[in-house]
C-alpha atoms as a PDB file:
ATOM      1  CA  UNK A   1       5.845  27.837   0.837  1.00  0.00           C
ATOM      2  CA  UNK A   2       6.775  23.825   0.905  1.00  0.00           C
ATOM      3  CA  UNK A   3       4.347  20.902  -0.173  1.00  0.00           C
ATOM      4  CA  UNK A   4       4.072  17.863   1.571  1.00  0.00           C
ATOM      5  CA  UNK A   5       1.776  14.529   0.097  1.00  0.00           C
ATOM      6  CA  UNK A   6      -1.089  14.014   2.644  1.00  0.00           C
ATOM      7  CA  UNK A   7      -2.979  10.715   2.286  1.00  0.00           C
ATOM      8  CA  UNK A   8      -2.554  11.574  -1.486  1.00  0.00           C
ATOM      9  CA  UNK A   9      -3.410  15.068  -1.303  1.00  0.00           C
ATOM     10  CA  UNK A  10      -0.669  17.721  -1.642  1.00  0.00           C
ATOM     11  CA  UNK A  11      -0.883  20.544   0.669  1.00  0.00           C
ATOM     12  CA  UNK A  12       1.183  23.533   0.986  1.00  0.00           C
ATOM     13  CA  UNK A  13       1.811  25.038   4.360  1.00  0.00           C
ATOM     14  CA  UNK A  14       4.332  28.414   5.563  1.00  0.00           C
ATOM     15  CA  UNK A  15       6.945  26.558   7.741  1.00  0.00           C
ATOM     16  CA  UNK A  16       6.560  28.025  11.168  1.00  0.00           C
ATOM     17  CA  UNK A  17       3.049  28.328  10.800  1.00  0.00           C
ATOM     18  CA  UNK A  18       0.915  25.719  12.388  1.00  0.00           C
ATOM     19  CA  UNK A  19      -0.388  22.524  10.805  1.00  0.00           C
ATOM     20  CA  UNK A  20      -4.293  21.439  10.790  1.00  0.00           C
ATOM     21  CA  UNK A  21      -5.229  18.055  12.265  1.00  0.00           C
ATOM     22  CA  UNK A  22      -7.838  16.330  14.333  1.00  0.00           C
ATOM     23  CA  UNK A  23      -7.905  16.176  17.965  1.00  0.00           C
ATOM     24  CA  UNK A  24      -9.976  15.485  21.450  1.00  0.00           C
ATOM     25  CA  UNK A  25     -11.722  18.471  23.047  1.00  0.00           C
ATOM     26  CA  UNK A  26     -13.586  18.963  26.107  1.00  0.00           C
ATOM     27  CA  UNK A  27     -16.559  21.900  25.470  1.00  0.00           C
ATOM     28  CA  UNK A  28     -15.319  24.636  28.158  1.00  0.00           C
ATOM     29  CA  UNK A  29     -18.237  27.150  26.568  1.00  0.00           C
ATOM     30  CA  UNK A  30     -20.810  27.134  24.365  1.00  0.00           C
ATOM     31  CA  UNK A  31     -23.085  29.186  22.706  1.00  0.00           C
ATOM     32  CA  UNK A  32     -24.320  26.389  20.238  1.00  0.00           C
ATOM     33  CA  UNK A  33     -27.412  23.990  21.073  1.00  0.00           C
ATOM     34  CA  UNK A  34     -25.414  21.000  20.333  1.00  0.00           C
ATOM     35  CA  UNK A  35     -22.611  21.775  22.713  1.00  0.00           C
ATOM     36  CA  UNK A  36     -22.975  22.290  26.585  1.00  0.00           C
ATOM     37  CA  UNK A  37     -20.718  22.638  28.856  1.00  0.00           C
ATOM     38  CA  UNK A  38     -18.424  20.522  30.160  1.00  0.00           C
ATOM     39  CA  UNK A  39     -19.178  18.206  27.451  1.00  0.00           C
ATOM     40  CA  UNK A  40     -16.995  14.862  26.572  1.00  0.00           C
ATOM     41  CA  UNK A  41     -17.939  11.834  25.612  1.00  0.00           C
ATOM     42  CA  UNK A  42     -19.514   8.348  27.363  1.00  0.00           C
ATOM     43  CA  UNK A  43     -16.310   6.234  25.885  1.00  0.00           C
ATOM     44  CA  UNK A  44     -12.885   6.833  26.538  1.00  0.00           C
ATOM     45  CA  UNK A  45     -11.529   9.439  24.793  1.00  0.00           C
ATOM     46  CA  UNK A  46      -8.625   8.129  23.367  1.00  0.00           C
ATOM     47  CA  UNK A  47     -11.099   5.824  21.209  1.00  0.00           C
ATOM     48  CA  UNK A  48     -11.046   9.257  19.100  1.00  0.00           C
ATOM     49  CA  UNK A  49      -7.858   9.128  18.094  1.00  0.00           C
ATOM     50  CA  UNK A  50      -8.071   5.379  17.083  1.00  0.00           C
ATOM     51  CA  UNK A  51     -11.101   3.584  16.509  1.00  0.00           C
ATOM     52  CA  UNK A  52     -13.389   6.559  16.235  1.00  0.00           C
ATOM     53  CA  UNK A  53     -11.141   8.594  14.457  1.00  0.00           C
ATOM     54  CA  UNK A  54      -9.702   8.611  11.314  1.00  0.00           C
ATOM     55  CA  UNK A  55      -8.121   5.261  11.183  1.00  0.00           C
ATOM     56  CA  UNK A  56     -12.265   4.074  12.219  1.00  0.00           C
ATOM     57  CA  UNK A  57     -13.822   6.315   9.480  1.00  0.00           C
ATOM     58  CA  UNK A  58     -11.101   4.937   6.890  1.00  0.00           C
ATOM     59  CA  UNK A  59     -11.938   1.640   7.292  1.00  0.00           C
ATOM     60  CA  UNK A  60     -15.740   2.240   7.466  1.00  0.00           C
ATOM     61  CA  UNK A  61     -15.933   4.439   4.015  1.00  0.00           C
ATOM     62  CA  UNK A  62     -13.712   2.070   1.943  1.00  0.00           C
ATOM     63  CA  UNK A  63     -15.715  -1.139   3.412  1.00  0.00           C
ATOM     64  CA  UNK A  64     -19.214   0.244   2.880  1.00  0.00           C
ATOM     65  CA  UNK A  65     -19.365   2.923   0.746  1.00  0.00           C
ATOM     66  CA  UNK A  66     -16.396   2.346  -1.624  1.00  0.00           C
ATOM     67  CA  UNK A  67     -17.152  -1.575  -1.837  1.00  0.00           C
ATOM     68  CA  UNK A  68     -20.620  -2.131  -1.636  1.00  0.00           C
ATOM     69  CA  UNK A  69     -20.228  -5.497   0.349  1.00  0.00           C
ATOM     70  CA  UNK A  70     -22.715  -8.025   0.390  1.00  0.00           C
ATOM     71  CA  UNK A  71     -23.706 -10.668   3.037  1.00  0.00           C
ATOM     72  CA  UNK A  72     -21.942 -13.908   2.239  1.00  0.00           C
ATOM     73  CA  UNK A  73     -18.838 -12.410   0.161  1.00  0.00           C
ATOM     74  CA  UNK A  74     -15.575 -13.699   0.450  1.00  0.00           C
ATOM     75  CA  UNK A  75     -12.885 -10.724   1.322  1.00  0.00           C
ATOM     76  CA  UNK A  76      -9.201 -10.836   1.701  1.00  0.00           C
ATOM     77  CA  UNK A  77      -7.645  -7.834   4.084  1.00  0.00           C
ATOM     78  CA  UNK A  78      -3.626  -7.245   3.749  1.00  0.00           C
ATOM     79  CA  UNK A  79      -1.769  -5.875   6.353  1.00  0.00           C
ATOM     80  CA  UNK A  80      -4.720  -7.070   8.695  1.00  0.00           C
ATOM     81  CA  UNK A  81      -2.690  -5.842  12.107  1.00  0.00           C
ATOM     82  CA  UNK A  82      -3.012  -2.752  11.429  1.00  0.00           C
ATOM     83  CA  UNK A  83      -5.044   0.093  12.421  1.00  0.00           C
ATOM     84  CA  UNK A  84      -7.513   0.225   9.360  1.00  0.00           C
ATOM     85  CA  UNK A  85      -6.936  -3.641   8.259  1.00  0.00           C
ATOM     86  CA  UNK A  86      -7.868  -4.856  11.011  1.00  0.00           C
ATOM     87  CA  UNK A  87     -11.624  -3.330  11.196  1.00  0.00           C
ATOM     88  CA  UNK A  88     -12.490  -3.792   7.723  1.00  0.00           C
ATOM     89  CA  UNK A  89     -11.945  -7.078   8.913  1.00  0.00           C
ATOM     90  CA  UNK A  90     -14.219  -6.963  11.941  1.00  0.00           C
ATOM     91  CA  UNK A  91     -16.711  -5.144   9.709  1.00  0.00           C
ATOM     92  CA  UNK A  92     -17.013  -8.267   6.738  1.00  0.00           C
ATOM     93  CA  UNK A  93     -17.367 -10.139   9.926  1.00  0.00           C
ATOM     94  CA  UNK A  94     -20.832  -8.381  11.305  1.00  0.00           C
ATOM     95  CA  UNK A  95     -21.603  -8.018   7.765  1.00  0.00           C
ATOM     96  CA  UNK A  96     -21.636 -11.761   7.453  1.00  0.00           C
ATOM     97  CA  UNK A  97     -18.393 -12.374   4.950  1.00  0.00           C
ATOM     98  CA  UNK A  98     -15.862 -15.109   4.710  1.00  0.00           C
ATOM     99  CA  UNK A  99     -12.859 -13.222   5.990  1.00  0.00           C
ATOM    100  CA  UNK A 100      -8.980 -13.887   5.387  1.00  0.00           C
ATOM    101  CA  UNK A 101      -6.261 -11.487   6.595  1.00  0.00           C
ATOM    102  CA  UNK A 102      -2.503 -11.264   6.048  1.00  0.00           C
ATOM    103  CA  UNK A 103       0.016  -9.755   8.444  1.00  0.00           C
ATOM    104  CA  UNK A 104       3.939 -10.220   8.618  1.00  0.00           C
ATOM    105  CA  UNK A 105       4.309 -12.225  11.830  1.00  0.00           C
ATOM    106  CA  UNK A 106       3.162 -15.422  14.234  1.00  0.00           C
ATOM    107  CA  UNK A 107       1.943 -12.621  16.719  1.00  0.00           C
ATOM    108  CA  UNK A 108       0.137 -10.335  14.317  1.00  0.00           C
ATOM    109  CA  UNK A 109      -1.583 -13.392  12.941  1.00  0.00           C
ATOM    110  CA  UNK A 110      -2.965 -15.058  15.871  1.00  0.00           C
ATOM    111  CA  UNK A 111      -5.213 -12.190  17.465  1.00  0.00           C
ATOM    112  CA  UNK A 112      -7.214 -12.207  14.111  1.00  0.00           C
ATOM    113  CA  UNK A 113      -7.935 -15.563  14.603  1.00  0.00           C
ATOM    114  CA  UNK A 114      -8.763 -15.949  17.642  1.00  0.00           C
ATOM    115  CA  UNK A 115      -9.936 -12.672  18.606  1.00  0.00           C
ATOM    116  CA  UNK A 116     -11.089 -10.580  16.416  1.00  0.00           C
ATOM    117  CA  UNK A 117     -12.819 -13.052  14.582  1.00  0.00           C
ATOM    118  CA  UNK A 118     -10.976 -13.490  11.303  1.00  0.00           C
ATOM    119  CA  UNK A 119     -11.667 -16.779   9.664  1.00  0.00           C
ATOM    120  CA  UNK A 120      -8.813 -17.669   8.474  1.00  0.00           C
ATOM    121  CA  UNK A 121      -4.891 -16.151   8.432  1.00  0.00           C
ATOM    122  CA  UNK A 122      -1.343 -16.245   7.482  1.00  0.00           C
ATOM    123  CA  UNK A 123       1.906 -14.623   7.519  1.00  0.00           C
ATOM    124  CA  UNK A 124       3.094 -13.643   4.230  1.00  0.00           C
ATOM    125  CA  UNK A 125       6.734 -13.745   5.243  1.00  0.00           C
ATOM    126  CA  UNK A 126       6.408 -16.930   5.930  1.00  0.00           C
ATOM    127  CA  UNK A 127       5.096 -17.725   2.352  1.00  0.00           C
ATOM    128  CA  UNK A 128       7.284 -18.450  -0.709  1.00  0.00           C
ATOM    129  CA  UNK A 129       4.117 -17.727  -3.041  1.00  0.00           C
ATOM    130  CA  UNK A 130       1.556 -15.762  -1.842  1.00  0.00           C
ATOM    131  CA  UNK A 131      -0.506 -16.817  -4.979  1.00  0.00           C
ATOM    132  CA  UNK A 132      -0.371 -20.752  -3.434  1.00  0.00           C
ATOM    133  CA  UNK A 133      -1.067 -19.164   0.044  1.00  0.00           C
ATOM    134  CA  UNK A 134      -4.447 -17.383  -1.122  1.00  0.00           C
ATOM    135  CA  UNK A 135      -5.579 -20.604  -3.318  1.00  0.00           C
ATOM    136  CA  UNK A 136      -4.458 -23.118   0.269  1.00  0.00           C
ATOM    137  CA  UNK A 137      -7.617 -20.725   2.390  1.00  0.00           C
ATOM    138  CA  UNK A 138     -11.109 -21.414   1.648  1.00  0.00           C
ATOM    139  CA  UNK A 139     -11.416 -17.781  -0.145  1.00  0.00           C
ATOM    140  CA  UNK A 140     -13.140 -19.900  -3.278  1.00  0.00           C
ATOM    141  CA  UNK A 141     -11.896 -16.975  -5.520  1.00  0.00           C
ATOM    142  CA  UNK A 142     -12.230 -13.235  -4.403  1.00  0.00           C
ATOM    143  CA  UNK A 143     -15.475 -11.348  -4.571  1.00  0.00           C
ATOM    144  CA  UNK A 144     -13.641  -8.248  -2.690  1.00  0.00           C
ATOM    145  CA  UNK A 145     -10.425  -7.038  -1.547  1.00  0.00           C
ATOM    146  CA  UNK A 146      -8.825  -4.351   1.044  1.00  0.00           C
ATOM    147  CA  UNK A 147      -5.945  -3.485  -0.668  1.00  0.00           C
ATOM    148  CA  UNK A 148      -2.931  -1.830   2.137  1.00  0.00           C
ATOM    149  CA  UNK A 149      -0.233  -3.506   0.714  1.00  0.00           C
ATOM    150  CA  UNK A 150       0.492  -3.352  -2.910  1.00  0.00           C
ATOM    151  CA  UNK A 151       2.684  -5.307  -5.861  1.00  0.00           C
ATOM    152  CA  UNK A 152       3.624  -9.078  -4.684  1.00  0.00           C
ATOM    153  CA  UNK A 153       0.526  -8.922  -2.751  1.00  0.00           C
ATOM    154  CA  UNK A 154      -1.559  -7.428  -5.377  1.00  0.00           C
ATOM    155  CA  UNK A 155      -0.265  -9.960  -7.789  1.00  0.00           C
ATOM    156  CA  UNK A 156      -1.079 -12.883  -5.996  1.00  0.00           C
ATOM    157  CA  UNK A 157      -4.836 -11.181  -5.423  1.00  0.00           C
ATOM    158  CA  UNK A 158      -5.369 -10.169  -9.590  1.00  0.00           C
ATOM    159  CA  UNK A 159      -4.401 -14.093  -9.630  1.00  0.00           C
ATOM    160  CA  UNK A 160      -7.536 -15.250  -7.632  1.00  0.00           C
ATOM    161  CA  UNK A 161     -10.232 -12.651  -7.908  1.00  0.00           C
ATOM    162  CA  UNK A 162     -13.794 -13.924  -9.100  1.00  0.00           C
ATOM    163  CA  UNK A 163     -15.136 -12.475 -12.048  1.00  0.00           C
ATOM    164  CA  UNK A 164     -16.777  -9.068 -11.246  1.00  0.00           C
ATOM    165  CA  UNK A 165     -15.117  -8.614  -8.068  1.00  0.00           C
ATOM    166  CA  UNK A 166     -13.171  -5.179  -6.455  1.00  0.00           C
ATOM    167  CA  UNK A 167     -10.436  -4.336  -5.623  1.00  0.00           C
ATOM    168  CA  UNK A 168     -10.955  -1.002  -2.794  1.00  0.00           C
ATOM    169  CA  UNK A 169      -7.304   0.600  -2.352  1.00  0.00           C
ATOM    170  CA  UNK A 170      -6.208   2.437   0.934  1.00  0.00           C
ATOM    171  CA  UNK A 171      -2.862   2.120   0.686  1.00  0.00           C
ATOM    172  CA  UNK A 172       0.149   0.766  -0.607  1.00  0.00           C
ATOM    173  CA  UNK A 173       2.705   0.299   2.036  1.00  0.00           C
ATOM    174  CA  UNK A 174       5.033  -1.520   0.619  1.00  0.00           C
ATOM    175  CA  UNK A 175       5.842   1.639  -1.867  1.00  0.00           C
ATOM    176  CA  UNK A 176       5.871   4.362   0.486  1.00  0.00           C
ATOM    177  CA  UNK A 177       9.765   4.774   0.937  1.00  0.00           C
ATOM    178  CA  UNK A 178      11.160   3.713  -1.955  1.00  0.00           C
ATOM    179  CA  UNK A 179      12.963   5.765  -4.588  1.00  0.00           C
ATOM    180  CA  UNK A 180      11.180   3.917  -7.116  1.00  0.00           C
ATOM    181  CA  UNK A 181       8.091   2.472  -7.443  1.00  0.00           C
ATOM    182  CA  UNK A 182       7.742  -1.371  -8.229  1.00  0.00           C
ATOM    183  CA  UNK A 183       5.513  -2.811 -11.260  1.00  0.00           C
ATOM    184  CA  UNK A 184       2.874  -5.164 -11.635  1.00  0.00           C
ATOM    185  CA  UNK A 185       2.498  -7.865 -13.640  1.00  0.00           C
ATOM    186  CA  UNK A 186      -0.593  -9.294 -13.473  1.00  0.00           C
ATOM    187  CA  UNK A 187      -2.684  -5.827 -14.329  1.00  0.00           C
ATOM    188  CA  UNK A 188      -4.107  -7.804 -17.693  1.00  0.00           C
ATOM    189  CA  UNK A 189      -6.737 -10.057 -15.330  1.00  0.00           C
ATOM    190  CA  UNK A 190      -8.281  -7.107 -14.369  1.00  0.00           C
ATOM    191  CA  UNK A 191      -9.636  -7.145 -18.287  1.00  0.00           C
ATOM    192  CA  UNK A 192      -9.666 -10.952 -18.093  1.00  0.00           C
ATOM    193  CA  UNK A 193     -12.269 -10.838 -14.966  1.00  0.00           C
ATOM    194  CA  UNK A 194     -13.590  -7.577 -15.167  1.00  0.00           C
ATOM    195  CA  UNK A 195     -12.137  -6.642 -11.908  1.00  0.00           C
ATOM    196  CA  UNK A 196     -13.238  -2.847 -10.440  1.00  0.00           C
ATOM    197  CA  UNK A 197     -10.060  -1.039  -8.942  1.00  0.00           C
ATOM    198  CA  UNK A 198     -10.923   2.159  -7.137  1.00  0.00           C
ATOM    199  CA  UNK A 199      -8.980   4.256  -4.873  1.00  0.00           C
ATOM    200  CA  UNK A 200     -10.020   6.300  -2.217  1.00  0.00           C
ATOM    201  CA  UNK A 201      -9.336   9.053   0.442  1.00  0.00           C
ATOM    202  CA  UNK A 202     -10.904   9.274   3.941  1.00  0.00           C
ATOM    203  CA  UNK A 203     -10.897  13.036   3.549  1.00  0.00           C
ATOM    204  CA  UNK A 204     -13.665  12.625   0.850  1.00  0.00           C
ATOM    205  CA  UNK A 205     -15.650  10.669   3.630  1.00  0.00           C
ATOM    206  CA  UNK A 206     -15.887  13.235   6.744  1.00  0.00           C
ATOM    207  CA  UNK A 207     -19.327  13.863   5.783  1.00  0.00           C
ATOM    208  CA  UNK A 208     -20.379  10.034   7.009  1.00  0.00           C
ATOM    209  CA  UNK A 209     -18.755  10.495  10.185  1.00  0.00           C
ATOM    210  CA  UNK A 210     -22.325  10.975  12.160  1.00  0.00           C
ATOM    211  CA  UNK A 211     -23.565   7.607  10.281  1.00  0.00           C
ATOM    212  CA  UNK A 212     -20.169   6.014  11.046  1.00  0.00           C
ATOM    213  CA  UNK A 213     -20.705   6.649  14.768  1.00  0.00           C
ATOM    214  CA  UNK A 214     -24.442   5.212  14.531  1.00  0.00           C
ATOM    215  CA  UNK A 215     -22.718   1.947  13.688  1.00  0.00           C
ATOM    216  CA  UNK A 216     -19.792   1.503  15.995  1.00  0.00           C
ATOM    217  CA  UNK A 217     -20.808   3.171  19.136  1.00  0.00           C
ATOM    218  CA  UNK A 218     -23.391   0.668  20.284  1.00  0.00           C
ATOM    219  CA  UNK A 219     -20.534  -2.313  19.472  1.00  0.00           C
ATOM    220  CA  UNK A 220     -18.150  -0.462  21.094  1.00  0.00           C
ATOM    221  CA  UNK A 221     -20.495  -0.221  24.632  1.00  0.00           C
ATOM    222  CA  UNK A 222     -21.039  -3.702  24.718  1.00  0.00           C
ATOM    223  CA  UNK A 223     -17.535  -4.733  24.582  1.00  0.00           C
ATOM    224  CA  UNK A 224     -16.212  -5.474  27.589  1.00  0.00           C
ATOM    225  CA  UNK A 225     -12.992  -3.472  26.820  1.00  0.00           C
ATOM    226  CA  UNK A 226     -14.856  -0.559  27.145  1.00  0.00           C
ATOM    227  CA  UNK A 227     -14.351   1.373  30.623  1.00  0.00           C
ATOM    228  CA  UNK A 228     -16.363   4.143  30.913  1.00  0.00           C
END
């Protein structure tokens, strides 16, 4: 028996023994009411293994269940380009929130711009203080942040965060292979500013998946990306 970390969970498995996961399926039988068939979907399928799966549900439950946004806020998304980043981004946007995203290249940065809608964005590699990069956008002071990143990022963000704002962490990618795990210094504004810091888990989430769908599928039919 072996134990491997899973999105924070540890799970033991037998090697040689298969390994759970999500997947695509077409209905080739059914005996349920909800299932015919020959049953797929009316997008392309491989939207379920990005957007509609669990990258999709990730961002959804951390932006609206785990942060309780508001209309008008002003969030800051690290590591913006990427799978999860970059829809809690799109989501503050329909929401109505001032949205600023950080990614580690020219060509990462640009799409959220002028794509995807992002108000304003910047590469952090580029930056010599990320703290002076956060106060030079018209952020105003945090109300929320999407936290993928972790330490020099998260130092910079306990630096600017409004009173009473929160802090939603996914992930912490700039940890994730080292031997050792780096500090923070700036943990005391949390007391300072009465900052909430939660943590989260998509797996806790699964149940919202039908409400999740109510949300995105109509966007995603009206895109123009969308070949059916």
């Amino acid at each position: 028996m072996k134990k491997i970390e899973d999105a924070g969970r540890i799970v033991s498995f037998t090697p040689g023994t298969p390994l759970t996961g999500l997947g695509v399926a077409k209905a080739l039988d059914s005996g349920h009411a909800n299932f015919k068939e020959g049953d797929l979907t009316d997008v392309p399928l491989s939207y379920y293994t990005r957007l509609l799966g669990m990258p999709g549900l990730t961002a959804y439950a951390g932006f609206y269940e785990v942060a309780s946004p508001k209309k008008g806020e002003y969030v800051f998304v690290s590591a913006a380009s990427g799978a999860v980043g970059q829809l809690v981004g799109q989501f503050a946007k329909l929401l109505g929130c001032y949205v600023v995203g950080s990614a580690g290249s020219k060509e990462k940065v640009d799409p959220w711009k002028n794509k995807f809608g992002f108000d304003e964005a910047f590469n952090y590699k580029e930056e010599q203080d990320l703290d002076a990069a956060l106060k030079g956008t018209s952020l105003k002071a945090l109300t929320f942040y999407f936290e993928n990143v972790g330490v020099k990022t998260l130092d910079a963000v306990l630096l600017n965060m409004r009173d009473h704002g929160r802090i939603v962490v996914c992930g912490m990618i700039s940890q994730y292979n080292l031997d050792e795990f780096e500090g923070i210094k700036n943990l005391i504004r949390i007391i300072y500013k009465r900052v909430l810091v939660q943590g989260f888990s998509v797996f806790d989430y699964y149940y919202l998946y039908p409400k999740f769908l109510e949300l995105v599928l109509p966007h995603i039919k009206e895109s123009p990306d969308c070949v059916h």
